[in-house]
PDB file of N, CA and C in Angstrom:
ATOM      1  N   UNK A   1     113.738 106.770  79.667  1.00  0.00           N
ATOM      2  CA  UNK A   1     113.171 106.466  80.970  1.00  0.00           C
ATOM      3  C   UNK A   1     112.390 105.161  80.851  1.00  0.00           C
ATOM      4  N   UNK A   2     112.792 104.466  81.714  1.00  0.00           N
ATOM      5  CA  UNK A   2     111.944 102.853  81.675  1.00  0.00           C
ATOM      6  C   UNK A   2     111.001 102.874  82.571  1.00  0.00           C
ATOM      7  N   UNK A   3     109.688 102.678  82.455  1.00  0.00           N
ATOM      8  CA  UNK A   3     108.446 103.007  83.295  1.00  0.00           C
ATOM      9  C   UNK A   3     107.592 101.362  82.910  1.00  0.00           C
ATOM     10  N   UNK A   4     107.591 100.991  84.640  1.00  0.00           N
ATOM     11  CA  UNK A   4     106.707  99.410  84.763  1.00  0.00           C
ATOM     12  C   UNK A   4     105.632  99.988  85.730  1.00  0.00           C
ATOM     13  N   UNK A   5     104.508  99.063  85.693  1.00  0.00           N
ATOM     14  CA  UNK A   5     103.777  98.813  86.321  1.00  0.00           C
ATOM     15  C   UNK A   5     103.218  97.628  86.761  1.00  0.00           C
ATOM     16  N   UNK A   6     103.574  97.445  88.201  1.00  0.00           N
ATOM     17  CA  UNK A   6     103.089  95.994  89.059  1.00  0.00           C
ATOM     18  C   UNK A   6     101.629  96.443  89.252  1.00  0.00           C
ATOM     19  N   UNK A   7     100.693  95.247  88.813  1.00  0.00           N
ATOM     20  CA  UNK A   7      99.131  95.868  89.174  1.00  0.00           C
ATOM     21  C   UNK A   7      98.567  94.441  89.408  1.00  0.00           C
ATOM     22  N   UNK A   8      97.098  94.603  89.531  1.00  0.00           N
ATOM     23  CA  UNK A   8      96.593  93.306  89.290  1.00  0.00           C
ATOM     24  C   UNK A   8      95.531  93.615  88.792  1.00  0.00           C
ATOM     25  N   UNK A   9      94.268  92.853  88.084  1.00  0.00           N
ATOM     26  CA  UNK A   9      93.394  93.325  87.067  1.00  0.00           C
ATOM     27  C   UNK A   9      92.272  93.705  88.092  1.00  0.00           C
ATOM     28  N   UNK A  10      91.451  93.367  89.475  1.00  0.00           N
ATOM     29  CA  UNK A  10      90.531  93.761  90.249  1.00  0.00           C
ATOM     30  C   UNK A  10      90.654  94.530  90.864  1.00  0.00           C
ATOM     31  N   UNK A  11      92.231  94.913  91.147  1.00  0.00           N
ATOM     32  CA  UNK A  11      92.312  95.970  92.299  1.00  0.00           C
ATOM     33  C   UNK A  11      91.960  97.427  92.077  1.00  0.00           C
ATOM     34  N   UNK A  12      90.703  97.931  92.823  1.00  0.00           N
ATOM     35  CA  UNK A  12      90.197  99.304  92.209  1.00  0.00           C
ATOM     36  C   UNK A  12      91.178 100.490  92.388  1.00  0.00           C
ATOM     37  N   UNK A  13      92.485 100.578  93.496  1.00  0.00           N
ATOM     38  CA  UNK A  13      93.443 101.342  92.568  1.00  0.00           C
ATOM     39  C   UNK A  13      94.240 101.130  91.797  1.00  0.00           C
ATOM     40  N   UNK A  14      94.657 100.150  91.394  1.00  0.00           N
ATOM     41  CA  UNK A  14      95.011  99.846  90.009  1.00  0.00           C
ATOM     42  C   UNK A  14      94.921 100.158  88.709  1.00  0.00           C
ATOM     43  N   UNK A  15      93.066  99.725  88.787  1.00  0.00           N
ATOM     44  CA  UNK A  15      92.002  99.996  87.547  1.00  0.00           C
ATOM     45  C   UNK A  15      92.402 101.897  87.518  1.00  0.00           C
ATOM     46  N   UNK A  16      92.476 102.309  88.981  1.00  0.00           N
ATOM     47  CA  UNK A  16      92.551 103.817  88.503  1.00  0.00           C
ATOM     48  C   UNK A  16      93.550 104.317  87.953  1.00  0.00           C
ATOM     49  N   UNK A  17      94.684 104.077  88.420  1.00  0.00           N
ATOM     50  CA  UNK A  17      95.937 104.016  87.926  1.00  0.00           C
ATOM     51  C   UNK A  17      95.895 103.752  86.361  1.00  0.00           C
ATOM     52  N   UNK A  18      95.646 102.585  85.775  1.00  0.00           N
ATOM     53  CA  UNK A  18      95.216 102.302  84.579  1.00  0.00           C
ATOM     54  C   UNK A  18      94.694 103.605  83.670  1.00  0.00           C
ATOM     55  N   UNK A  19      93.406 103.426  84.542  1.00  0.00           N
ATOM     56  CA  UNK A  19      92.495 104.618  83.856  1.00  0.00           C
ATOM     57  C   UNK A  19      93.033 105.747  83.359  1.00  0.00           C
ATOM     58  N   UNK A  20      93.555 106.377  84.249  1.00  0.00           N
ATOM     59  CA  UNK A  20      94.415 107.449  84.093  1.00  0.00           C
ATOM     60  C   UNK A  20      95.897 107.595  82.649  1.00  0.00           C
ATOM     61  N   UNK A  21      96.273 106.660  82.751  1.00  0.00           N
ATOM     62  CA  UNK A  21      97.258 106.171  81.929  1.00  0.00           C
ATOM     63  C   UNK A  21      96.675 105.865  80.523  1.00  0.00           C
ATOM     64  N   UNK A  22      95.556 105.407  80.348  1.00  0.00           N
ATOM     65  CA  UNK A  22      94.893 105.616  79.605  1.00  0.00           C
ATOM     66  C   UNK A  22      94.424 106.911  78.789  1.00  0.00           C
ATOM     67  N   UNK A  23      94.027 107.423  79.708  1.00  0.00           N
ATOM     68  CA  UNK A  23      93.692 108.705  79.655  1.00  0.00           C
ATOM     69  C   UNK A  23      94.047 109.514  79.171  1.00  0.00           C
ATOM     70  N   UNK A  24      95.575 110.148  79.234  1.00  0.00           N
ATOM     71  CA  UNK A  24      96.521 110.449  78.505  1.00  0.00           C
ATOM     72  C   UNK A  24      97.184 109.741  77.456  1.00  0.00           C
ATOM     73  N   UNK A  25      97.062 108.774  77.234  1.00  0.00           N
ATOM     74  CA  UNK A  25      97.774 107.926  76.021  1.00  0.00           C
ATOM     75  C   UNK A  25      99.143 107.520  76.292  1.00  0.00           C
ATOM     76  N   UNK A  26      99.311 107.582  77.140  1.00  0.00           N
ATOM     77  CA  UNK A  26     100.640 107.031  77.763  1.00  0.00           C
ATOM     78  C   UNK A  26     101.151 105.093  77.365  1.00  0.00           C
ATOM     79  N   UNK A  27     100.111 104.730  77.664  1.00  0.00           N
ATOM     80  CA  UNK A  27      99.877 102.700  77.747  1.00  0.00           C
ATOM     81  C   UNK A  27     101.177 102.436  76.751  1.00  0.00           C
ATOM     82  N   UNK A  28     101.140 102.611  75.799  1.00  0.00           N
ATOM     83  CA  UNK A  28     102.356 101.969  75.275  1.00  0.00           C
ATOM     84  C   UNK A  28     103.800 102.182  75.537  1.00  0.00           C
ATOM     85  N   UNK A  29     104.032 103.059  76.477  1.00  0.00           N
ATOM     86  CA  UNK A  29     105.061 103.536  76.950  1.00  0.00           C
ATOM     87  C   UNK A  29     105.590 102.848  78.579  1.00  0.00           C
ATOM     88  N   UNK A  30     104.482 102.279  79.091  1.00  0.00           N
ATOM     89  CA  UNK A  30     104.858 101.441  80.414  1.00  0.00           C
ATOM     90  C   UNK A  30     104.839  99.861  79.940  1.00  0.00           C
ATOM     91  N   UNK A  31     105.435  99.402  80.757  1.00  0.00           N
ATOM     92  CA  UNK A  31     105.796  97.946  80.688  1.00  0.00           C
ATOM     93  C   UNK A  31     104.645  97.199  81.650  1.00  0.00           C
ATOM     94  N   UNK A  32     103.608  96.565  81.291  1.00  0.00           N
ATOM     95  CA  UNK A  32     102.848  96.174  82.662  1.00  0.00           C
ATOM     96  C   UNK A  32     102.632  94.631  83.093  1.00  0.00           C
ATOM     97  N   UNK A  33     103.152  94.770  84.334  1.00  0.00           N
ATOM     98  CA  UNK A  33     103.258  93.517  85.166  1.00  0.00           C
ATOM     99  C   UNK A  33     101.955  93.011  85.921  1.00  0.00           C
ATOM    100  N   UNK A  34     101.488  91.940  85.478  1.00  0.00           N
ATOM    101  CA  UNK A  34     100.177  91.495  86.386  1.00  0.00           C
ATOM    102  C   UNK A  34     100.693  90.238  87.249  1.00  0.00           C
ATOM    103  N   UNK A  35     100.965  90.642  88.654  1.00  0.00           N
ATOM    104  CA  UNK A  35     101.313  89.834  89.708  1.00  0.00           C
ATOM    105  C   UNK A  35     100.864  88.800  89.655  1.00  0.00           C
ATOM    106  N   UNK A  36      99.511  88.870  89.453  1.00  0.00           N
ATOM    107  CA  UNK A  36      98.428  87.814  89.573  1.00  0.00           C
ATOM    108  C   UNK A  36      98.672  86.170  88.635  1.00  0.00           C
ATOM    109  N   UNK A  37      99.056  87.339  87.554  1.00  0.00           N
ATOM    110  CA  UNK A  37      99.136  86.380  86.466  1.00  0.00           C
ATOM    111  C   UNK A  37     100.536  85.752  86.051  1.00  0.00           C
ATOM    112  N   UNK A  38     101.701  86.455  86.605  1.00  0.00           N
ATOM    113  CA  UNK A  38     103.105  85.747  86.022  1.00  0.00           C
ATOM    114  C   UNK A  38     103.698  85.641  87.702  1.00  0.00           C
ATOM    115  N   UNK A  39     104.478  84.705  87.738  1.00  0.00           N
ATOM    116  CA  UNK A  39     105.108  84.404  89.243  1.00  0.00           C
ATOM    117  C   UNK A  39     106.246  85.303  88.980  1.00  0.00           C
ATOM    118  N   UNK A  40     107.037  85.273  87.806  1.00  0.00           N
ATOM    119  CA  UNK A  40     108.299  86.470  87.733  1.00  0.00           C
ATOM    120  C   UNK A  40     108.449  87.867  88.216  1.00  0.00           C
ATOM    121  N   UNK A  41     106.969  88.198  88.010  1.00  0.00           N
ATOM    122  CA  UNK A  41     106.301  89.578  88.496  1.00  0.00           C
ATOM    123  C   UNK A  41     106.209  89.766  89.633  1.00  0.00           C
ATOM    124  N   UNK A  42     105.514  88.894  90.238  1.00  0.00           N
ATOM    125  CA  UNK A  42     105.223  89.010  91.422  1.00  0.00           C
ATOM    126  C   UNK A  42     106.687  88.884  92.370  1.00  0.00           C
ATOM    127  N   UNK A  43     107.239  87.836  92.267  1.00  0.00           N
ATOM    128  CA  UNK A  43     108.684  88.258  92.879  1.00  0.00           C
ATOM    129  C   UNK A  43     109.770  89.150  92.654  1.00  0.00           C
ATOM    130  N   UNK A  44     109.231  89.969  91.426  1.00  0.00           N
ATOM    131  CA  UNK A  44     110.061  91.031  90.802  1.00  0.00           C
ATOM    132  C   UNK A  44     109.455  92.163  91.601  1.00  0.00           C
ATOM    133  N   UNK A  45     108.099  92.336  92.073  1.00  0.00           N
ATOM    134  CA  UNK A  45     107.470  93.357  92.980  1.00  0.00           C
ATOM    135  C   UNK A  45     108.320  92.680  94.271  1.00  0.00           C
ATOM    136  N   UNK A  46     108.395  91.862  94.936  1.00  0.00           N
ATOM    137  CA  UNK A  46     108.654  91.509  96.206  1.00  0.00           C
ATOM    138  C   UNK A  46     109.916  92.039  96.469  1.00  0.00           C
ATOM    139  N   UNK A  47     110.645  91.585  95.578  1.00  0.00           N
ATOM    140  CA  UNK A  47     112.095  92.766  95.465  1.00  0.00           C
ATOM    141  C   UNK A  47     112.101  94.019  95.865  1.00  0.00           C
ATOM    142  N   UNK A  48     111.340  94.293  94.794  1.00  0.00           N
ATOM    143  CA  UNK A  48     110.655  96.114  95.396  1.00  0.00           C
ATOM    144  C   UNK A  48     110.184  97.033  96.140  1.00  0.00           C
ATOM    145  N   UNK A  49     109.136  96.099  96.588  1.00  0.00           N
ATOM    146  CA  UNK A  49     108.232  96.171  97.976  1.00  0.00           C
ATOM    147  C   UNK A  49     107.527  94.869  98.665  1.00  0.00           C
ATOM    148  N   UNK A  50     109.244  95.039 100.004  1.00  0.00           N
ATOM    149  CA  UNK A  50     107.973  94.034 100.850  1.00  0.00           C
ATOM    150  C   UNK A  50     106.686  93.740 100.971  1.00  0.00           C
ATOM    151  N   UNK A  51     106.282  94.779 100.757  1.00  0.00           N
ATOM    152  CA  UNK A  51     104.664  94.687 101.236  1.00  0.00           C
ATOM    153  C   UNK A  51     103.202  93.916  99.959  1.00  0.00           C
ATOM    154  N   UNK A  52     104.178  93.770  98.931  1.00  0.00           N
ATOM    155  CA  UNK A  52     103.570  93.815  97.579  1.00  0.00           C
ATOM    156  C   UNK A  52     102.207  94.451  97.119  1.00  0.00           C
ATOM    157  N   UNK A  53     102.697  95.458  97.586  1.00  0.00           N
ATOM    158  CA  UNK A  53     101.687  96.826  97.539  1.00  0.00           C
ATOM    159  C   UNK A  53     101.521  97.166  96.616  1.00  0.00           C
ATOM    160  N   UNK A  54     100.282  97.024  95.749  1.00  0.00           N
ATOM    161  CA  UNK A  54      99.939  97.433  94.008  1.00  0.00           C
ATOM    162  C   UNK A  54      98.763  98.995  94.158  1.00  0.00           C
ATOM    163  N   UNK A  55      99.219  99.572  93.029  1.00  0.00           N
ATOM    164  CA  UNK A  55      99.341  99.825  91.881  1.00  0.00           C
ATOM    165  C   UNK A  55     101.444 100.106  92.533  1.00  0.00           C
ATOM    166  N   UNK A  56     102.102  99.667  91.718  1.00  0.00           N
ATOM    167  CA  UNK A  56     103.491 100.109  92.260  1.00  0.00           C
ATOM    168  C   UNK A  56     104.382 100.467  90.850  1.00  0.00           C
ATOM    169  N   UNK A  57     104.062 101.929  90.576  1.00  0.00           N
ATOM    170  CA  UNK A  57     104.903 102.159  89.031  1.00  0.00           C
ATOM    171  C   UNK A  57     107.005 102.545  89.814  1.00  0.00           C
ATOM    172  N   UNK A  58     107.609 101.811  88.621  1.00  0.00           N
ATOM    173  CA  UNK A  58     108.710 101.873  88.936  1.00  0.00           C
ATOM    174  C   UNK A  58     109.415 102.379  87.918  1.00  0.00           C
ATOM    175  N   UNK A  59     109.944 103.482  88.129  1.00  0.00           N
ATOM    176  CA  UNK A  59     110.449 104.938  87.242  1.00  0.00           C
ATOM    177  C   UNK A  59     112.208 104.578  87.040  1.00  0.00           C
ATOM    178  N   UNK A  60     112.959 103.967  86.214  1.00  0.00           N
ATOM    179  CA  UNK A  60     114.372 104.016  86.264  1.00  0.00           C
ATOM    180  C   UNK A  60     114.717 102.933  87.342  1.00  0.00           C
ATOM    181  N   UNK A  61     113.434 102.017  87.699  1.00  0.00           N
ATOM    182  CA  UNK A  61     114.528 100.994  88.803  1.00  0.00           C
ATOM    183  C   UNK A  61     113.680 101.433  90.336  1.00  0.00           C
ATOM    184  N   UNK A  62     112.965 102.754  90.067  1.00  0.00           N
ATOM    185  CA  UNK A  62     113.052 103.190  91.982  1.00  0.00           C
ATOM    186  C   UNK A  62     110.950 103.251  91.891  1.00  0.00           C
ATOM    187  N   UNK A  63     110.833 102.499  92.739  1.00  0.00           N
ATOM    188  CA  UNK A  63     109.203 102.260  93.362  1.00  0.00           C
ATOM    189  C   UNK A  63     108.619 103.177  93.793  1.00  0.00           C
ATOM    190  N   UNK A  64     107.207 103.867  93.146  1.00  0.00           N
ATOM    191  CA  UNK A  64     106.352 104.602  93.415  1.00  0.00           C
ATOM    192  C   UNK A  64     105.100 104.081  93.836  1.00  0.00           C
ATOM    193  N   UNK A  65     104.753 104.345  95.102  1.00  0.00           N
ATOM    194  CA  UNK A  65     103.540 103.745  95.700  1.00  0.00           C
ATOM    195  C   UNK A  65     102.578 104.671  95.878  1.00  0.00           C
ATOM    196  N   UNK A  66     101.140 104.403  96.036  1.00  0.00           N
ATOM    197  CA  UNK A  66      99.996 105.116  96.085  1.00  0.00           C
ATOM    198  C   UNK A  66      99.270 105.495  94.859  1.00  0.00           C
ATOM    199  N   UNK A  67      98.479 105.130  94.794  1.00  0.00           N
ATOM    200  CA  UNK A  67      97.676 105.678  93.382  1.00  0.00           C
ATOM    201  C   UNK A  67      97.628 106.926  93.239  1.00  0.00           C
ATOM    202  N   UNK A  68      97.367 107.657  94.370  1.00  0.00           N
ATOM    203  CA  UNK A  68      97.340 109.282  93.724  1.00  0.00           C
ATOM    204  C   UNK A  68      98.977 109.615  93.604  1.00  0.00           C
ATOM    205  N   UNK A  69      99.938 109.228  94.305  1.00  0.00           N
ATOM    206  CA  UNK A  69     101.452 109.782  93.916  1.00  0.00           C
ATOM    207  C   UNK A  69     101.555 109.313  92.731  1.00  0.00           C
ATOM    208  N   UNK A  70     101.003 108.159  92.388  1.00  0.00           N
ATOM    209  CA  UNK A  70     101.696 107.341  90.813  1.00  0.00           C
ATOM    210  C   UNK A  70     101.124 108.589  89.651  1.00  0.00           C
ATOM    211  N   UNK A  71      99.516 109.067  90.088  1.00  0.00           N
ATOM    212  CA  UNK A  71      98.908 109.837  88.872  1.00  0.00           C
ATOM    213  C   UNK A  71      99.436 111.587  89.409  1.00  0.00           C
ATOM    214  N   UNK A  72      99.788 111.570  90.876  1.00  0.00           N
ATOM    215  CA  UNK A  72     100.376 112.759  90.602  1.00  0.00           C
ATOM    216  C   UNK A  72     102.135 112.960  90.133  1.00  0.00           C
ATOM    217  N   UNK A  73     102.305 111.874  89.704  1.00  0.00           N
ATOM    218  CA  UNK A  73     104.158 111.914  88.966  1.00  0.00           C
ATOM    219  C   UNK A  73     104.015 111.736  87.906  1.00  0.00           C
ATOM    220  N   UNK A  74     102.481 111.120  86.980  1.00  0.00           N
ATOM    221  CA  UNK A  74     102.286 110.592  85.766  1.00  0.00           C
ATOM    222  C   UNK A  74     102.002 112.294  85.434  1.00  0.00           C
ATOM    223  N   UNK A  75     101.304 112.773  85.861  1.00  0.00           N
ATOM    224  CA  UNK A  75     100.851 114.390  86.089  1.00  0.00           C
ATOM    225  C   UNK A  75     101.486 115.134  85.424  1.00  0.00           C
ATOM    226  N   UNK A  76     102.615 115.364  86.515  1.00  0.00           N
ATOM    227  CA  UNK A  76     104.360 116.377  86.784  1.00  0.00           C
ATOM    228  C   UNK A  76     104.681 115.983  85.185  1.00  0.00           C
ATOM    229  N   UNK A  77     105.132 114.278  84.891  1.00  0.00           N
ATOM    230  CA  UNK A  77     105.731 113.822  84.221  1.00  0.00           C
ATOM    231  C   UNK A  77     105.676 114.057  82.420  1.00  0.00           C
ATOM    232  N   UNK A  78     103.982 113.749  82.192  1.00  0.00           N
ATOM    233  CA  UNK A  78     103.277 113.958  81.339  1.00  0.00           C
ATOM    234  C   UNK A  78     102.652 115.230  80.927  1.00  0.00           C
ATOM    235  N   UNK A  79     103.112 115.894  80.800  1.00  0.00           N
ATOM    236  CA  UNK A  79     102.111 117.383  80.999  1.00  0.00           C
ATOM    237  C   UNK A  79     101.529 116.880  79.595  1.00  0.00           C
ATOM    238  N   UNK A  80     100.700 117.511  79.470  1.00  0.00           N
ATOM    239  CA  UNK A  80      99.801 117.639  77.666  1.00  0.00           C
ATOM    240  C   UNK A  80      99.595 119.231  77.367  1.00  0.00           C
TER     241      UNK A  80
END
């Protein structure tokens, strides 16, 4: 399973998103994209979502939006 994350470093759902991912020990297992910081990214989100709506984890290719859906699929996904 290939797991990215479009984020940016201020955005406070992001940071939560992060947090969370953290949390569980997951981090080395997502790929993470900072919009902010690479132009490739950012038009690689625009692809994804018009809206370039961050925290935006993308599971196999397909866009998950909302911070609580992202930590409730990281959830489902991750059990411990």
């Amino acid at each position: 399973m290939k797991l990215e994350l479009y984020h940016f470093e201020s955005c406070p759902y992001c940071r939560k998103v992060r947090n969370y991912i953290d949390q569980i020990g997951v981090k080395s297992q997502i790929e993470y994209h900072d919009i902010l910081e690479d132009k490739k990214s950012h038009d690689a989100l625009m692809k994804l979502n018009d809206d370039e709506q961050v925290p935006c984890l993308v599971v196999d290719g397909k866009p998950i939006l909302e911070s609580d859906d992202i930590i409730a699929w990281l959830k489902e996904n991750f059990k411990k």
